[in-house]
C-alpha atoms as a PDB file:
ATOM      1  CA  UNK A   1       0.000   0.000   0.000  1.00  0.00           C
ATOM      2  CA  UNK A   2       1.311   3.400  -0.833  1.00  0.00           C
ATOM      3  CA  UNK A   3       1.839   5.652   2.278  1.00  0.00           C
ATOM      4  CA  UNK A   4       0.449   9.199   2.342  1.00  0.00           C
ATOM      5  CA  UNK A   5       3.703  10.775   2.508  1.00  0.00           C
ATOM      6  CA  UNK A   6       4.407   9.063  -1.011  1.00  0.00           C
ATOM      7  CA  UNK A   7       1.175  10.551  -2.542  1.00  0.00           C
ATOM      8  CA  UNK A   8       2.326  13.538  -1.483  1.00  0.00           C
ATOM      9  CA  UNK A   9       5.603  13.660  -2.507  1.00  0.00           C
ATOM     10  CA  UNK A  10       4.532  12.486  -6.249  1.00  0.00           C
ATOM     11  CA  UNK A  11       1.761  15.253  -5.829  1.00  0.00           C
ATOM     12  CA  UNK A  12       3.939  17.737  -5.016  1.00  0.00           C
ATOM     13  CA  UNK A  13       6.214  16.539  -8.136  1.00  0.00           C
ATOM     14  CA  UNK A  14       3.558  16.259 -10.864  1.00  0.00           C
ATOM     15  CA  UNK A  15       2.145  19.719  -9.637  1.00  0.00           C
ATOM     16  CA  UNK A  16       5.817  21.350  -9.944  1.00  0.00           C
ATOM     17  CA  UNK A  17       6.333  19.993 -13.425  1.00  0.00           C
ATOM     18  CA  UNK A  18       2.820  21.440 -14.488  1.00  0.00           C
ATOM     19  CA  UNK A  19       4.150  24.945 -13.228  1.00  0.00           C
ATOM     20  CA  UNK A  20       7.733  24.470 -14.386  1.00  0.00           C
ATOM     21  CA  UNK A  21       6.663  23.945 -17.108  1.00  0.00           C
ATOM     22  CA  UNK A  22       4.198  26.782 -18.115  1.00  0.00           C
ATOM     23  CA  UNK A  23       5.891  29.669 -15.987  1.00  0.00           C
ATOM     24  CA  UNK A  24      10.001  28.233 -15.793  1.00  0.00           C
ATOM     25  CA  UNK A  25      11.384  28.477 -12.396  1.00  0.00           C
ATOM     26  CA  UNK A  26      11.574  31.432 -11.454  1.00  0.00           C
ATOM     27  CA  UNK A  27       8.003  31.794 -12.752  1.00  0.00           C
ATOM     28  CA  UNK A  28       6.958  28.879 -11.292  1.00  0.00           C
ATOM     29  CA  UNK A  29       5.211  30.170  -7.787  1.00  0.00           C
ATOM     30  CA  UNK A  30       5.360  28.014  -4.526  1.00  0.00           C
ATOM     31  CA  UNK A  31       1.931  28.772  -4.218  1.00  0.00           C
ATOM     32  CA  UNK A  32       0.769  27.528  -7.384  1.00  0.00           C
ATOM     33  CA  UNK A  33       2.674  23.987  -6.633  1.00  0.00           C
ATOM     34  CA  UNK A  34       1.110  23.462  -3.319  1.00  0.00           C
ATOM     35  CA  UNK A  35      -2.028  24.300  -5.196  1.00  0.00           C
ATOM     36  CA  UNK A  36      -1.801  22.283  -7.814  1.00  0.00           C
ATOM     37  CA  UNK A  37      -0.649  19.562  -5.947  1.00  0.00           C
ATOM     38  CA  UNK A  38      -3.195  19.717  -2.583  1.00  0.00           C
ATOM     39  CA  UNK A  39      -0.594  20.101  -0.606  1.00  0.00           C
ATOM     40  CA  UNK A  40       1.440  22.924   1.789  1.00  0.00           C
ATOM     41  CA  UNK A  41       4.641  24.612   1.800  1.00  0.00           C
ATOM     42  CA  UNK A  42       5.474  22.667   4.889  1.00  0.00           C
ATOM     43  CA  UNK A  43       5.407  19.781   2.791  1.00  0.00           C
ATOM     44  CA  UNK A  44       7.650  21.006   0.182  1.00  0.00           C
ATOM     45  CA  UNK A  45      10.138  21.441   2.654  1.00  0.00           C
ATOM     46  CA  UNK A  46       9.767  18.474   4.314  1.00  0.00           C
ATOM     47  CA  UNK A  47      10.411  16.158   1.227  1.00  0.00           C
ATOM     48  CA  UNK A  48      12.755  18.489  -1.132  1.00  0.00           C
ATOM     49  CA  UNK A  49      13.791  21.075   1.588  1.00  0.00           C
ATOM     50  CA  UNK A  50      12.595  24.239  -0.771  1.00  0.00           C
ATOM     51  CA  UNK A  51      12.004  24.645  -3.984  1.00  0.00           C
ATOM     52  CA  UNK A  52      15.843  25.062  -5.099  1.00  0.00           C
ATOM     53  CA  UNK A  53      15.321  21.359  -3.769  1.00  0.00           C
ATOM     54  CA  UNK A  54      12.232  20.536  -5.619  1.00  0.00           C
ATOM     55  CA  UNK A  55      13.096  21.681  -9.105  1.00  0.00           C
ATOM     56  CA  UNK A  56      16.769  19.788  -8.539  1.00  0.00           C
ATOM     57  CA  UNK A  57      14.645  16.631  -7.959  1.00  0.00           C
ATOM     58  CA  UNK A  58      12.664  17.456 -10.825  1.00  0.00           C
ATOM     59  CA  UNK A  59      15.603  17.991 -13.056  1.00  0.00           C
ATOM     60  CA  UNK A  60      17.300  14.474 -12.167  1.00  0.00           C
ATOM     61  CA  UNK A  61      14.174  12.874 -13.205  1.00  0.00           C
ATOM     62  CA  UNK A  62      14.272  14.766 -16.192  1.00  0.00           C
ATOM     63  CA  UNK A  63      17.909  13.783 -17.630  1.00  0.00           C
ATOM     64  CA  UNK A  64      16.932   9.651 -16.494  1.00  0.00           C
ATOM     65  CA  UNK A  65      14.023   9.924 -18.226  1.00  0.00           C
ATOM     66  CA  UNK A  66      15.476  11.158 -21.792  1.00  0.00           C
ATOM     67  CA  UNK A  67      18.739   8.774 -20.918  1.00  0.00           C
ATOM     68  CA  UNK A  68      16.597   5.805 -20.737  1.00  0.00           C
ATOM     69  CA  UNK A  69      14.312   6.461 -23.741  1.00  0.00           C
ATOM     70  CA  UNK A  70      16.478   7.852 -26.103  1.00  0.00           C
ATOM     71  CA  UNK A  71      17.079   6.048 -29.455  1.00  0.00           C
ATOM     72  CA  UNK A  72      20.155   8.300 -29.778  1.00  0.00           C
ATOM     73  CA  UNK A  73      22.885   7.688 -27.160  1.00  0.00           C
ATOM     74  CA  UNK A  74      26.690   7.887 -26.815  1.00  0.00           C
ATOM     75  CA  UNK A  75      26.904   4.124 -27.746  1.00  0.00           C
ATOM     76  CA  UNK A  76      24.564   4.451 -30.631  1.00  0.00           C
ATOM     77  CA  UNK A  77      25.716   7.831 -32.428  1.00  0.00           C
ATOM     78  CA  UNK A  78      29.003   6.786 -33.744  1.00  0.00           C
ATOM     79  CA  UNK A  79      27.286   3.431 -35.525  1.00  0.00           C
ATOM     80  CA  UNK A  80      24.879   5.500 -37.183  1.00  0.00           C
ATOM     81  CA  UNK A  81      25.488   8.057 -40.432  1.00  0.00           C
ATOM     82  CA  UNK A  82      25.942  11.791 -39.654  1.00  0.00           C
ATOM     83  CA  UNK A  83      22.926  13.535 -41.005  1.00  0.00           C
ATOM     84  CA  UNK A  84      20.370  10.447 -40.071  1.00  0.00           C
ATOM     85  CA  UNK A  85      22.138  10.884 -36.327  1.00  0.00           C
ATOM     86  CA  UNK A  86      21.335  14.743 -36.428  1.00  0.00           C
ATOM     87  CA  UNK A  87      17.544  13.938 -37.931  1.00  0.00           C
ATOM     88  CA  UNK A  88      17.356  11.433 -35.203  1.00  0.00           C
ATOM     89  CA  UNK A  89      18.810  14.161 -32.574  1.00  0.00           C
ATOM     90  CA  UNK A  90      16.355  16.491 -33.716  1.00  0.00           C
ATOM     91  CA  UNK A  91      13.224  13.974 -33.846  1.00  0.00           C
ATOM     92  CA  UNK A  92      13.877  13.099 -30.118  1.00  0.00           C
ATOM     93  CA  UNK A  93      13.387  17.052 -28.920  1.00  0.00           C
ATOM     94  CA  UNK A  94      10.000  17.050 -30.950  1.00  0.00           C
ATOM     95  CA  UNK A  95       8.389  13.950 -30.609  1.00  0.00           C
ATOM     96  CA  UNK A  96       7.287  14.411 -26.438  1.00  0.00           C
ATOM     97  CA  UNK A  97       5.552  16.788 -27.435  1.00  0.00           C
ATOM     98  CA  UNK A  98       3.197  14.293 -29.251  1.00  0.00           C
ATOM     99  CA  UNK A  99       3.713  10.989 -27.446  1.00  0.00           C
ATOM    100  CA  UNK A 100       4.301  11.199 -23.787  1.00  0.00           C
ATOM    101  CA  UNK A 101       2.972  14.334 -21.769  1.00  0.00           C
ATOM    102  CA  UNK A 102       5.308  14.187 -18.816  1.00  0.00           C
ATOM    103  CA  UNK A 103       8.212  14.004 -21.705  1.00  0.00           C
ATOM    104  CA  UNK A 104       6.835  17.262 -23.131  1.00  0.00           C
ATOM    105  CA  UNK A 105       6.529  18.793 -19.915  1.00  0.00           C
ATOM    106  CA  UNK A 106      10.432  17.874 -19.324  1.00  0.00           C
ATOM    107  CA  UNK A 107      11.138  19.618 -22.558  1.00  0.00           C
ATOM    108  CA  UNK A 108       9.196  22.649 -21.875  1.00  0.00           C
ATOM    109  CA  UNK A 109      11.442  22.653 -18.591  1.00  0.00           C
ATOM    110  CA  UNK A 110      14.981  22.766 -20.799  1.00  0.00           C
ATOM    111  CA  UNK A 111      13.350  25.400 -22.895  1.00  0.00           C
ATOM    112  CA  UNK A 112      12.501  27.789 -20.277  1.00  0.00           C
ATOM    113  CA  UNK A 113      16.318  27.157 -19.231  1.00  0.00           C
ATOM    114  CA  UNK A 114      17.531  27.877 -22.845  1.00  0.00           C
ATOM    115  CA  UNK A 115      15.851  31.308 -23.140  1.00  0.00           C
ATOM    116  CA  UNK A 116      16.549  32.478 -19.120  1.00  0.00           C
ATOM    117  CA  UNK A 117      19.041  29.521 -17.242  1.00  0.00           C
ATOM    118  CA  UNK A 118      18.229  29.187 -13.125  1.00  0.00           C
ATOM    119  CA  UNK A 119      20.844  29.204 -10.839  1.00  0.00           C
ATOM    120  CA  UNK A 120      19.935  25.977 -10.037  1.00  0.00           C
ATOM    121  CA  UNK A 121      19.801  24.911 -13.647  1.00  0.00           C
ATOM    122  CA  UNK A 122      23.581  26.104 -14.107  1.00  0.00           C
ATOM    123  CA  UNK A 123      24.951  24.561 -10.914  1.00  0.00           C
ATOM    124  CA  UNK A 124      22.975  21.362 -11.929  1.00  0.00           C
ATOM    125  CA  UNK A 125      25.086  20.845 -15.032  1.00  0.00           C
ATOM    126  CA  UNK A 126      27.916  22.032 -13.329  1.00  0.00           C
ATOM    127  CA  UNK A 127      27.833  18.860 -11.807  1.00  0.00           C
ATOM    128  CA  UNK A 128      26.018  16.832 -14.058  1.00  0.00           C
ATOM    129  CA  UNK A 129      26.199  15.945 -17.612  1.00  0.00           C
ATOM    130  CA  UNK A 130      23.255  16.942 -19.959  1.00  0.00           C
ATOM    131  CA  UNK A 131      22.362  14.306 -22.457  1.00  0.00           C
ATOM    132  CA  UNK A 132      21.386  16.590 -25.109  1.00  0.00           C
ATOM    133  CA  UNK A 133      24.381  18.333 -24.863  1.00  0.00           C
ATOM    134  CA  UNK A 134      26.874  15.896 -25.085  1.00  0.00           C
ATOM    135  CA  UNK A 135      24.844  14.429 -28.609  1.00  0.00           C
ATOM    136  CA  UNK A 136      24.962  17.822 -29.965  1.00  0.00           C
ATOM    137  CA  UNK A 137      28.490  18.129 -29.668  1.00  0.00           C
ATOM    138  CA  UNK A 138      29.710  14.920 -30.668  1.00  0.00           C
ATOM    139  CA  UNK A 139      27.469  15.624 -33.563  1.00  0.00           C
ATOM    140  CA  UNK A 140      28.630  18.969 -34.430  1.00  0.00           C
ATOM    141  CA  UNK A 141      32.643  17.241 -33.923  1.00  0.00           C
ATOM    142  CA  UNK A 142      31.312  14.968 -37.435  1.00  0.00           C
ATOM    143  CA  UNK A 143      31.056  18.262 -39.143  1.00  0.00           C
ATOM    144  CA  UNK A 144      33.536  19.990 -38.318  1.00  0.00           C
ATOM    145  CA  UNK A 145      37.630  19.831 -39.313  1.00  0.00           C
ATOM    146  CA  UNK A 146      39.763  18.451 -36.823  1.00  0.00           C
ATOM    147  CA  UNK A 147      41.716  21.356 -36.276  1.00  0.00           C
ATOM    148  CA  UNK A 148      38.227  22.890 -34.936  1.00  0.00           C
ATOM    149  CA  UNK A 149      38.486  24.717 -31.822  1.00  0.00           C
ATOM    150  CA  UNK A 150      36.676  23.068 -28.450  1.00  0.00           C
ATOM    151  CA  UNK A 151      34.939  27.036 -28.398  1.00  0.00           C
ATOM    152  CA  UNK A 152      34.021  26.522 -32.475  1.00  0.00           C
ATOM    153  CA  UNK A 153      32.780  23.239 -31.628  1.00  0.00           C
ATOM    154  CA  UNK A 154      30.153  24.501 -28.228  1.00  0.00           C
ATOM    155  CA  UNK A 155      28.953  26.977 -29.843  1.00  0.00           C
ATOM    156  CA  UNK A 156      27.671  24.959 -32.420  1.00  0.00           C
ATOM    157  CA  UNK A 157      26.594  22.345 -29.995  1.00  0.00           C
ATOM    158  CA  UNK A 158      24.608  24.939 -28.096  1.00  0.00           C
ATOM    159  CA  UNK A 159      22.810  26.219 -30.779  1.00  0.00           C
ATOM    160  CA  UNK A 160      21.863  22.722 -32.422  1.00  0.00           C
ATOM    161  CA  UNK A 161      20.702  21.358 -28.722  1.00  0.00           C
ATOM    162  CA  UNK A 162      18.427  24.939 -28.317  1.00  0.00           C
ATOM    163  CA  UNK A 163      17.161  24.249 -31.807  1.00  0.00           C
ATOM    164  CA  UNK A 164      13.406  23.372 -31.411  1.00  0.00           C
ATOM    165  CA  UNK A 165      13.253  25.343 -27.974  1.00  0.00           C
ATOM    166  CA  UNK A 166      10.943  28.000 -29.835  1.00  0.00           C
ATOM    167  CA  UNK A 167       9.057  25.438 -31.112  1.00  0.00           C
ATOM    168  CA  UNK A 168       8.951  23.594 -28.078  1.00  0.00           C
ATOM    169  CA  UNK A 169       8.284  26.591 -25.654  1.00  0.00           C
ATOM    170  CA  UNK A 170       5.318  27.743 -27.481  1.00  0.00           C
ATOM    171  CA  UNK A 171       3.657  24.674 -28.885  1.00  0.00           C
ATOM    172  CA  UNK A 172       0.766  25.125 -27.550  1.00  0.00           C
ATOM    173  CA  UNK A 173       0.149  28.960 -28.990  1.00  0.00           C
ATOM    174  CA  UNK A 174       1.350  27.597 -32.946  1.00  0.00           C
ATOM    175  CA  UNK A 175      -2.048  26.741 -33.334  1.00  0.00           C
ATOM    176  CA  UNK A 176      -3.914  30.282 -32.730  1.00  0.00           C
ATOM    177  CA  UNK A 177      -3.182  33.657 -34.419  1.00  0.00           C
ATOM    178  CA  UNK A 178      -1.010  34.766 -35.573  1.00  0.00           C
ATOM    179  CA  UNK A 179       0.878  31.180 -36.562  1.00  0.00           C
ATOM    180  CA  UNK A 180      -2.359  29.365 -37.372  1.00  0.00           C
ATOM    181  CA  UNK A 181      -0.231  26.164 -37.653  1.00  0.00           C
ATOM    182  CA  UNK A 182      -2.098  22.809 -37.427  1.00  0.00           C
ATOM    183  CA  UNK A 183      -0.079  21.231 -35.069  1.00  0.00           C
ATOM    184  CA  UNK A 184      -0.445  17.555 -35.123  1.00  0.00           C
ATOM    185  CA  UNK A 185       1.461  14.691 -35.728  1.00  0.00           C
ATOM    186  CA  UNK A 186       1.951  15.266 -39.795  1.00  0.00           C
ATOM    187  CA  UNK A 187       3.236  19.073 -38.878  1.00  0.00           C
ATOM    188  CA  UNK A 188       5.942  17.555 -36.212  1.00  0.00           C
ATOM    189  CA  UNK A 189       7.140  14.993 -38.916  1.00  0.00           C
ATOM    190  CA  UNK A 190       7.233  18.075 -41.117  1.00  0.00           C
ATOM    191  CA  UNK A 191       9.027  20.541 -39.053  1.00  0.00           C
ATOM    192  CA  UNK A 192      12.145  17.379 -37.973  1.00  0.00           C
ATOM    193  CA  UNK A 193      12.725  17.381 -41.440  1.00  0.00           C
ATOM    194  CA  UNK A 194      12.233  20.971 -42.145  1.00  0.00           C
ATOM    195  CA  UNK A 195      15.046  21.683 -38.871  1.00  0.00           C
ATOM    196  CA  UNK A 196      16.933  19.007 -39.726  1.00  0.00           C
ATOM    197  CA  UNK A 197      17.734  19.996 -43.169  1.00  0.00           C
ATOM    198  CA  UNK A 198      18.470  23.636 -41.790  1.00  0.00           C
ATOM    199  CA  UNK A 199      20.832  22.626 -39.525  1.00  0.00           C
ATOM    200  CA  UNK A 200      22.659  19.882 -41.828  1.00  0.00           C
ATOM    201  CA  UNK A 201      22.999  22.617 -44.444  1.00  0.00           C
ATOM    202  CA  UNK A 202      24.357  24.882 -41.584  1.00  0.00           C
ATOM    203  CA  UNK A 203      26.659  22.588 -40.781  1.00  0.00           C
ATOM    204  CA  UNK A 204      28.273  21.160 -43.423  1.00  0.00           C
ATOM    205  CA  UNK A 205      29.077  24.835 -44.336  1.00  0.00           C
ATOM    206  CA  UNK A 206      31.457  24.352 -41.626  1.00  0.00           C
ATOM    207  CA  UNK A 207      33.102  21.251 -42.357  1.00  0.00           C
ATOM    208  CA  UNK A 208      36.469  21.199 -44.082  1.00  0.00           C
ATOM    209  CA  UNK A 209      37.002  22.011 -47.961  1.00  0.00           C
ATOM    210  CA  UNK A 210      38.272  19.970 -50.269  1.00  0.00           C
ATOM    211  CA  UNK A 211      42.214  19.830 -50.540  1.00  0.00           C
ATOM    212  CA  UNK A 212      43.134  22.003 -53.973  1.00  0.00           C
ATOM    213  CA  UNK A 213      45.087  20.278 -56.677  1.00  0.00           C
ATOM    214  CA  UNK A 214      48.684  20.568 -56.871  1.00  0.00           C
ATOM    215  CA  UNK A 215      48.751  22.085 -60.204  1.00  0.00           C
ATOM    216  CA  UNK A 216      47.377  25.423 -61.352  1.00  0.00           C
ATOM    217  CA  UNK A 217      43.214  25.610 -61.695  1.00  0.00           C
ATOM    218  CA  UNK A 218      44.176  26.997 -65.183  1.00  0.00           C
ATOM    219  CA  UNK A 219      46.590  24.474 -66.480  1.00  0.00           C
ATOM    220  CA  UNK A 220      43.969  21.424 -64.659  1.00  0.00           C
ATOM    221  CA  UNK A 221      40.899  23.070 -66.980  1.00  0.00           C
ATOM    222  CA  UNK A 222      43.285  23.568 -70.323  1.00  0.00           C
ATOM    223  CA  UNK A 223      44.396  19.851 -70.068  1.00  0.00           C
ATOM    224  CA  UNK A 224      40.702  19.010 -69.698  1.00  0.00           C
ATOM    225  CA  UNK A 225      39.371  21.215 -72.543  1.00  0.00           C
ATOM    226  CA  UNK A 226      42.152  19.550 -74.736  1.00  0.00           C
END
């Protein structure tokens, strides 16, 4: 039998993702948790200490969940073709939204953090790696030379991993003026192709040229003409 402390404390979780989710953290209101969740500040404190402590819980559960579930992972990317590992990369930001609600409400989280990042959020990954992160980068690292810089190489990383944040952050206003998008399941499958190709074209306009000849451009196109 589940104890009443453990309703409470999954309460008080499912309440604080709903709010985390819509407002961010510092948006996200004590007083609309304990609301949402039936529950008091005392409680709060007594199971996660404060808030700080709530949202670090809530974070933890966040990165397990997309480690777990993931089809893309550090022992899967380097098997798998460049551009189908970005597509994939790109698919798995987008498709919570669609298929799993507390997923969705995780990536709504991470975009909050993208536009505005928590104190708690940055001394989180201070500590911890973030999945999405690390697959960005060893993605962007297939696109780029190897004499890349580690700073050419983030920023690049950053950007592709904060990708469908806009998309992601206001998914549920696409649909009303003045976007007007039908969002549904054929519009997702649209828009991971319609990112992915932006950000493989991106990209490969950073990967390394092909080495010149050794002789002269003009001497290579007379022989060729002759």
């Amino acid at each position: 039998m589940t104890r009443p402390a453990d309703l409470t404390r999954r309460s008080l979780i499912d309440g604080a993702i709903d709010v985390f989710a819509a407002k961010g953290y510092e948006g996200g209101s004590v007083r609309a948790i304990t609301q949402r969740a039936k529950a008091n500040q005392a409680a709060i404190n007594y199971h996660f200490g404060s808030k700080e402590g709530l949202y670090r819980a809530i974070l933890r559960l966040a990165m397990e969940a997309f480690s777990e579930k993931t089809v893309l992972t550090l022992e899967t990317i380097d098997t798998i073709e460049r551009d189908e590992a970005l597509r994939l990369f790109v698919r798995q930001q987008l498709l919570p939204l669609l298929h799993n609600r507390r997923a969705a409400r995780y990536v709504r989280i991470f975009a909050w953090e993208s536009v505005s990042p928590s104190k708690v959020f940055q001394e989180y990954i201070a500590q911890e790696e973030i999945p999405a992160l690390v697959l960005a980068e060893r993605i962007v690292q297939r696109y780029m030379a190897v004499t890349a810089s580690r700073e050419e190489i983030m920023v690049r990383a950053i950007w592709l991993a904060q990708l469908a944040g806009p998309f992601v952050r206001n998914f549920a206003a696409l649909s009303r003026p003045p976007a007007n998008l039908s969002v549904d399941t054929p519009f997702v499958e649209r828009l991971i192709e319609t990112l992915s190709s932006l950000a493989i074209a991106a990209l490969v306009g950073t990967a390394p040229a092909p080495k010149a000849s050794a002789s002269r451009p003009f001497e290579t196109l007379g022989s060729a003409a002759a």
